[in-house]
N, C-alpha and C. Protein backbone atom coordinates (compact mmCIF):
# COMPACT_ATOMS: atom_id res chain seq x y z
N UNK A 1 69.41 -6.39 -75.43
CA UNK A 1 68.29 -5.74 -76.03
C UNK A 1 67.54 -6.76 -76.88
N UNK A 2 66.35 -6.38 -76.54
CA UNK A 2 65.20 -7.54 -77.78
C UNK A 2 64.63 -6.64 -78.38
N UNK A 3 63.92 -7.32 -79.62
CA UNK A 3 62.71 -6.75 -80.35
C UNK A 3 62.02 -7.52 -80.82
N UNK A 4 60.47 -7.46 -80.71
CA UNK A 4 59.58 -7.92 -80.99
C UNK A 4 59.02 -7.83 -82.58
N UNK A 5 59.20 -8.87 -84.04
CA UNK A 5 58.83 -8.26 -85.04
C UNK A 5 57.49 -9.42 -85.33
N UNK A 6 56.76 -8.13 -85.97
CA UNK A 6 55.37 -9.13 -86.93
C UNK A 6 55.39 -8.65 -88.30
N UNK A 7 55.39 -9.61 -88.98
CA UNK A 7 55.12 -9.63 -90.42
C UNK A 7 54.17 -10.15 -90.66
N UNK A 8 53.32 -9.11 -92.07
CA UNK A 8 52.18 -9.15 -92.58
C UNK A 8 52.35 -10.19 -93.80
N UNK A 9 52.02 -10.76 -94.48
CA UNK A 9 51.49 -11.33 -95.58
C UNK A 9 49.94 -11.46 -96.42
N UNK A 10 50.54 -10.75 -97.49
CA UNK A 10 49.42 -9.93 -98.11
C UNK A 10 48.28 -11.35 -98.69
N UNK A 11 48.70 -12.52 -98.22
CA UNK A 11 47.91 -13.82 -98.55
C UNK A 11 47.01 -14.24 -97.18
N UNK A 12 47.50 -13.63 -96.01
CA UNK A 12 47.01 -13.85 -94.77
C UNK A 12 45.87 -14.39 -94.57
N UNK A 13 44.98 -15.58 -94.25
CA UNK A 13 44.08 -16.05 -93.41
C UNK A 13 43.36 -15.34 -92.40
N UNK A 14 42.31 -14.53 -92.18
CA UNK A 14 41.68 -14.45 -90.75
C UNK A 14 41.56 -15.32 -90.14
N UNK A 15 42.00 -15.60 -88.88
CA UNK A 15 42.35 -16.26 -87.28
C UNK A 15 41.35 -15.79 -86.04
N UNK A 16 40.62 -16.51 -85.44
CA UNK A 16 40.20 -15.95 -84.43
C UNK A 16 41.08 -16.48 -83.18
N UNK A 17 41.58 -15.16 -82.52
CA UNK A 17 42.43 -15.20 -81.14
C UNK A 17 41.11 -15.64 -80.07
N UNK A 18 41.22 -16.48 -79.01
CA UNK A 18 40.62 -16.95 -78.04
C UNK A 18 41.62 -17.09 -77.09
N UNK A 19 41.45 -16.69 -75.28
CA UNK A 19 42.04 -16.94 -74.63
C UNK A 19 42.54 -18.73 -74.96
N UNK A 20 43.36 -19.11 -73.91
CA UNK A 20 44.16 -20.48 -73.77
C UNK A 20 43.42 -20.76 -73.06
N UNK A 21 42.74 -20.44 -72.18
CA UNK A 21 41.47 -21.33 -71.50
C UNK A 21 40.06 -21.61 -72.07
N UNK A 22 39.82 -21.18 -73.48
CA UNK A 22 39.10 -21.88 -74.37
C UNK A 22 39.25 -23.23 -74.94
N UNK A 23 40.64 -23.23 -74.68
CA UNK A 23 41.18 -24.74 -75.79
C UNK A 23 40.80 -25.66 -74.88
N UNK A 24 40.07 -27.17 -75.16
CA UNK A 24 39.86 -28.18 -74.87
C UNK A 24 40.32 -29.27 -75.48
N UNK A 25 41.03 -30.02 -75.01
CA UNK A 25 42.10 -31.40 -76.07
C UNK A 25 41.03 -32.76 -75.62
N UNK A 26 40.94 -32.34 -77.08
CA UNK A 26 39.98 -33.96 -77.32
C UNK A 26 40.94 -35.16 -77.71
N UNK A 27 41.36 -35.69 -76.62
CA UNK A 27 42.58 -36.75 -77.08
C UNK A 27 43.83 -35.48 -77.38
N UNK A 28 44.05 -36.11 -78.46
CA UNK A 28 45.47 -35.46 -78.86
C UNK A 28 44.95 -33.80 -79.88
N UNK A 29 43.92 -33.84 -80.01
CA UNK A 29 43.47 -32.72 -80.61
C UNK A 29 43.01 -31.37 -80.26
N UNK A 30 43.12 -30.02 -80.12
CA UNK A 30 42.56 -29.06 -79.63
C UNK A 30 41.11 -29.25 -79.97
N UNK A 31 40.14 -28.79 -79.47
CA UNK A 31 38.54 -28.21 -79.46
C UNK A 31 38.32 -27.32 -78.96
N UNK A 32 37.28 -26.66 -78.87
CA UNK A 32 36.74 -25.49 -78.51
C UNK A 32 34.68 -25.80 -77.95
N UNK A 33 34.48 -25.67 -77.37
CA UNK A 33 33.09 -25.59 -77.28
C UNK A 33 32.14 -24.19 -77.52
N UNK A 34 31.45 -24.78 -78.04
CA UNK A 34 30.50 -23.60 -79.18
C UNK A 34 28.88 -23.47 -78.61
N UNK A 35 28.84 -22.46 -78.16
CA UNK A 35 27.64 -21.96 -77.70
C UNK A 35 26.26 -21.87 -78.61
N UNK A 36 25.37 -22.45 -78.64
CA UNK A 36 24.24 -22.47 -79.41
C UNK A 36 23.46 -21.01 -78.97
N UNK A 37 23.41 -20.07 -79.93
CA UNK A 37 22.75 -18.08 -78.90
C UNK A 37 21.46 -18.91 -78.85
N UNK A 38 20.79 -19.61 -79.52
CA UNK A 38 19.25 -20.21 -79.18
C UNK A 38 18.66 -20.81 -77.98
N UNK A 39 20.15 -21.92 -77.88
CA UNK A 39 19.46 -22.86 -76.87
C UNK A 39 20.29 -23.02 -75.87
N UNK A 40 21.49 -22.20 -75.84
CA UNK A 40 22.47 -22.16 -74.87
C UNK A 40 23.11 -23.61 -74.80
N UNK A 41 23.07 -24.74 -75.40
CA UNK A 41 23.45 -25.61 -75.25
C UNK A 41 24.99 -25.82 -75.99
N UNK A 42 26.15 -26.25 -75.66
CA UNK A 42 27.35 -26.54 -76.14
C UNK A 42 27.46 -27.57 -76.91
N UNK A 43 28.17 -27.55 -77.76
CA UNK A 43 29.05 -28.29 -79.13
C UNK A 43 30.35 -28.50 -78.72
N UNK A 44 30.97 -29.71 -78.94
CA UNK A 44 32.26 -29.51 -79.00
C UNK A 44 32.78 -29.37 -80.15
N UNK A 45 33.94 -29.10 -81.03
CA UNK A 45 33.75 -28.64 -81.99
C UNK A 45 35.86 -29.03 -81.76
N UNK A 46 36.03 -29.73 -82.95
CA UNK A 46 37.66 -29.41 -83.06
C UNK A 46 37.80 -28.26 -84.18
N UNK A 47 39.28 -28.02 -83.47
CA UNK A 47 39.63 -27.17 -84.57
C UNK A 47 41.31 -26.73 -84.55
N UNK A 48 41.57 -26.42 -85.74
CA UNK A 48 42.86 -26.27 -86.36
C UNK A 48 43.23 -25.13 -85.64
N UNK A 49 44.84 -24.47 -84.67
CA UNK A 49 45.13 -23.51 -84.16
C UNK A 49 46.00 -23.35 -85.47
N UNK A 50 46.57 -22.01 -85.65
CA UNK A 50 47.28 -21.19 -86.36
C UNK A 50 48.80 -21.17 -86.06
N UNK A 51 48.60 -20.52 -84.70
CA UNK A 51 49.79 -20.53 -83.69
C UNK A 51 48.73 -20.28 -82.05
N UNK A 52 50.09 -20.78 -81.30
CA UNK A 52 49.93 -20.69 -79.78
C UNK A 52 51.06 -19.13 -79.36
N UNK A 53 50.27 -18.40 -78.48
CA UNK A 53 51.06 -17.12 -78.06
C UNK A 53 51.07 -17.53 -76.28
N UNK A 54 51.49 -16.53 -75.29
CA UNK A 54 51.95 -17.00 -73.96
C UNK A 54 50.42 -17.12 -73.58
N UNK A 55 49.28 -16.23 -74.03
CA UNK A 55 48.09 -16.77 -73.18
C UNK A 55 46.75 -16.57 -74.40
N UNK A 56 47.63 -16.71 -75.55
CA UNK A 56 46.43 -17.01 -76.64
C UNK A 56 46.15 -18.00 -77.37
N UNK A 57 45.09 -18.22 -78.00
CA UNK A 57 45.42 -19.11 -79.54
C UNK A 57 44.42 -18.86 -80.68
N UNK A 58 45.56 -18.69 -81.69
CA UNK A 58 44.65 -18.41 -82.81
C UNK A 58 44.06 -19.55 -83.49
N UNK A 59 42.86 -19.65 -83.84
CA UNK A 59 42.23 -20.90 -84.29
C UNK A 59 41.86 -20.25 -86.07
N UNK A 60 42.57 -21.16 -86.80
CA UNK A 60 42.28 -21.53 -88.28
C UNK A 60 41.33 -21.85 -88.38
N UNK A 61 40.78 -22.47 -88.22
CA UNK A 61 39.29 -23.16 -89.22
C UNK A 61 38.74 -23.99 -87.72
N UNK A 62 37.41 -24.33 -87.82
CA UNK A 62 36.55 -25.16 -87.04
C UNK A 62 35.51 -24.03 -86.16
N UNK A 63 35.62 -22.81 -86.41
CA UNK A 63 35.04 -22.23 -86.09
C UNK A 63 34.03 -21.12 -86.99
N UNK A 64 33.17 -20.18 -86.76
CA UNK A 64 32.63 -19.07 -87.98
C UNK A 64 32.02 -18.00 -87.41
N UNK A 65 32.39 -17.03 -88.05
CA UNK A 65 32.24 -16.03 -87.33
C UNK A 65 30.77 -15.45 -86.61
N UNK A 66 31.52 -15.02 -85.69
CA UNK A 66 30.00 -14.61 -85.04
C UNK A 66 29.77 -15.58 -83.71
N UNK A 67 29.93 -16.73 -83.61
CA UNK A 67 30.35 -17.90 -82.91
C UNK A 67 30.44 -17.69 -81.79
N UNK A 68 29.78 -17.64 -80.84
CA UNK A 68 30.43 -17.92 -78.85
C UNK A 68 30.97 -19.12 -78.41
N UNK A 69 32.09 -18.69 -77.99
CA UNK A 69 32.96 -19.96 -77.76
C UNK A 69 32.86 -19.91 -76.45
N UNK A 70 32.79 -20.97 -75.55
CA UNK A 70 32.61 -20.57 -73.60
C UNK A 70 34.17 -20.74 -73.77
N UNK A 71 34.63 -19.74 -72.74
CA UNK A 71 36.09 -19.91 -72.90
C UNK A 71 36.61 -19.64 -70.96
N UNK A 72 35.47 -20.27 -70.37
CA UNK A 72 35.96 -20.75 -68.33
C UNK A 72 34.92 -22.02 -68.44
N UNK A 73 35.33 -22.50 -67.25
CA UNK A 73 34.94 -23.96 -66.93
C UNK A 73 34.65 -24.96 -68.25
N UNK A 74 35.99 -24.83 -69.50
CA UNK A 74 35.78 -25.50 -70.35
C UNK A 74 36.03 -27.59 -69.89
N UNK A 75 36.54 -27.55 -69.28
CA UNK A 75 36.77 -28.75 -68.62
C UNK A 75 35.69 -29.38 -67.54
N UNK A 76 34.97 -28.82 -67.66
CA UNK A 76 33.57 -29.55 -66.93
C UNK A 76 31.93 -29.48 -67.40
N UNK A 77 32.62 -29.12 -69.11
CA UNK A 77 31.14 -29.18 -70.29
C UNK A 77 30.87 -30.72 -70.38
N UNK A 78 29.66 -30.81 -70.84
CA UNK A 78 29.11 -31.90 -71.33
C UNK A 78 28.67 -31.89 -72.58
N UNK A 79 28.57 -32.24 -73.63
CA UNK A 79 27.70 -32.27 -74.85
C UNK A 79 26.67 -32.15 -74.64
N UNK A 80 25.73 -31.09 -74.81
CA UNK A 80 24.38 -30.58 -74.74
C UNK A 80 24.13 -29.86 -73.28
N UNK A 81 25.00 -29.95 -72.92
CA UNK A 81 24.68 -28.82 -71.56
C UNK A 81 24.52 -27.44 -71.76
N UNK A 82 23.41 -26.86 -71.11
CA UNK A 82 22.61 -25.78 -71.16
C UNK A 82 23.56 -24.91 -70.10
N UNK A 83 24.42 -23.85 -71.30
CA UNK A 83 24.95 -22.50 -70.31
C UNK A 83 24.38 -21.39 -70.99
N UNK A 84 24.57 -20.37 -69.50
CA UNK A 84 24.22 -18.78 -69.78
C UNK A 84 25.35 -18.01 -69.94
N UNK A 85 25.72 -17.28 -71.25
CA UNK A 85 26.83 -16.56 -71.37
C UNK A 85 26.57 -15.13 -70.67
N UNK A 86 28.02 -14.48 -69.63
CA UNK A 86 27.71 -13.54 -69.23
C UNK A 86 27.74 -12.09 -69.99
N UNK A 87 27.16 -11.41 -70.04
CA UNK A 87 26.88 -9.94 -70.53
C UNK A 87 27.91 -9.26 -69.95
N UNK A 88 28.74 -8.86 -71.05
CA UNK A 88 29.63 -7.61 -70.38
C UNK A 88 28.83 -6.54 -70.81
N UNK A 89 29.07 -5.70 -69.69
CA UNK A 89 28.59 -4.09 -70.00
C UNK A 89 29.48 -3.25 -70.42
N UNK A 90 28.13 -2.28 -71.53
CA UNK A 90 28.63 -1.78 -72.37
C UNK A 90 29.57 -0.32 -72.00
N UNK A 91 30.85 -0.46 -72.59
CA UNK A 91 31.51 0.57 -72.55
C UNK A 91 31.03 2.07 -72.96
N UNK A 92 31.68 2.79 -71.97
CA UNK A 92 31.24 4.36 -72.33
C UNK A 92 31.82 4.95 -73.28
């Protein structure tokens, strides 16, 4: 038998969870690429993970809220390349 426990700490950090196919390793470092909503153009952007889960990661700091992160074909961005993020439709 297993059990799964999470503990809260009332000092806790907000974390943003991003799939594992967001993370981009700049060298030895995680990144993330950051969507400009203006100009659609990408940032790479490092940043501090929290923890790694089987298909997540929570990122500490290098990011702010509100933020589009492209999180498919992160491995074939360029610095300043112009993407279109897709529109999910809205739930009923």
């Amino acid at each position: 038998m297993t059990a799964t426990l999470s503990f809260e700490r009332p000092d806790a950090v907000p974390v943003a969870e991003v799939p594992l196919a967001a993370i981009f390793q700049r060298g030895t470092r995680p990144a993330v690429w950051v969507v400009d909503k203006t100009t659609g153009a990408v940032e790479l952007r490092l940043v501090v993970i929290a923890r790694w889960r089987n298909d997540t990661a929570a990122i500490l700091s290098g990011v702010k809220d509100g933020e589009l992160i492209a999180t498919a074909g992160v491995h074939k961005l360029e610095v300043g390349q112009i993407v279109k993020p897709l529109q999910q439709a809205a739930r009923p």
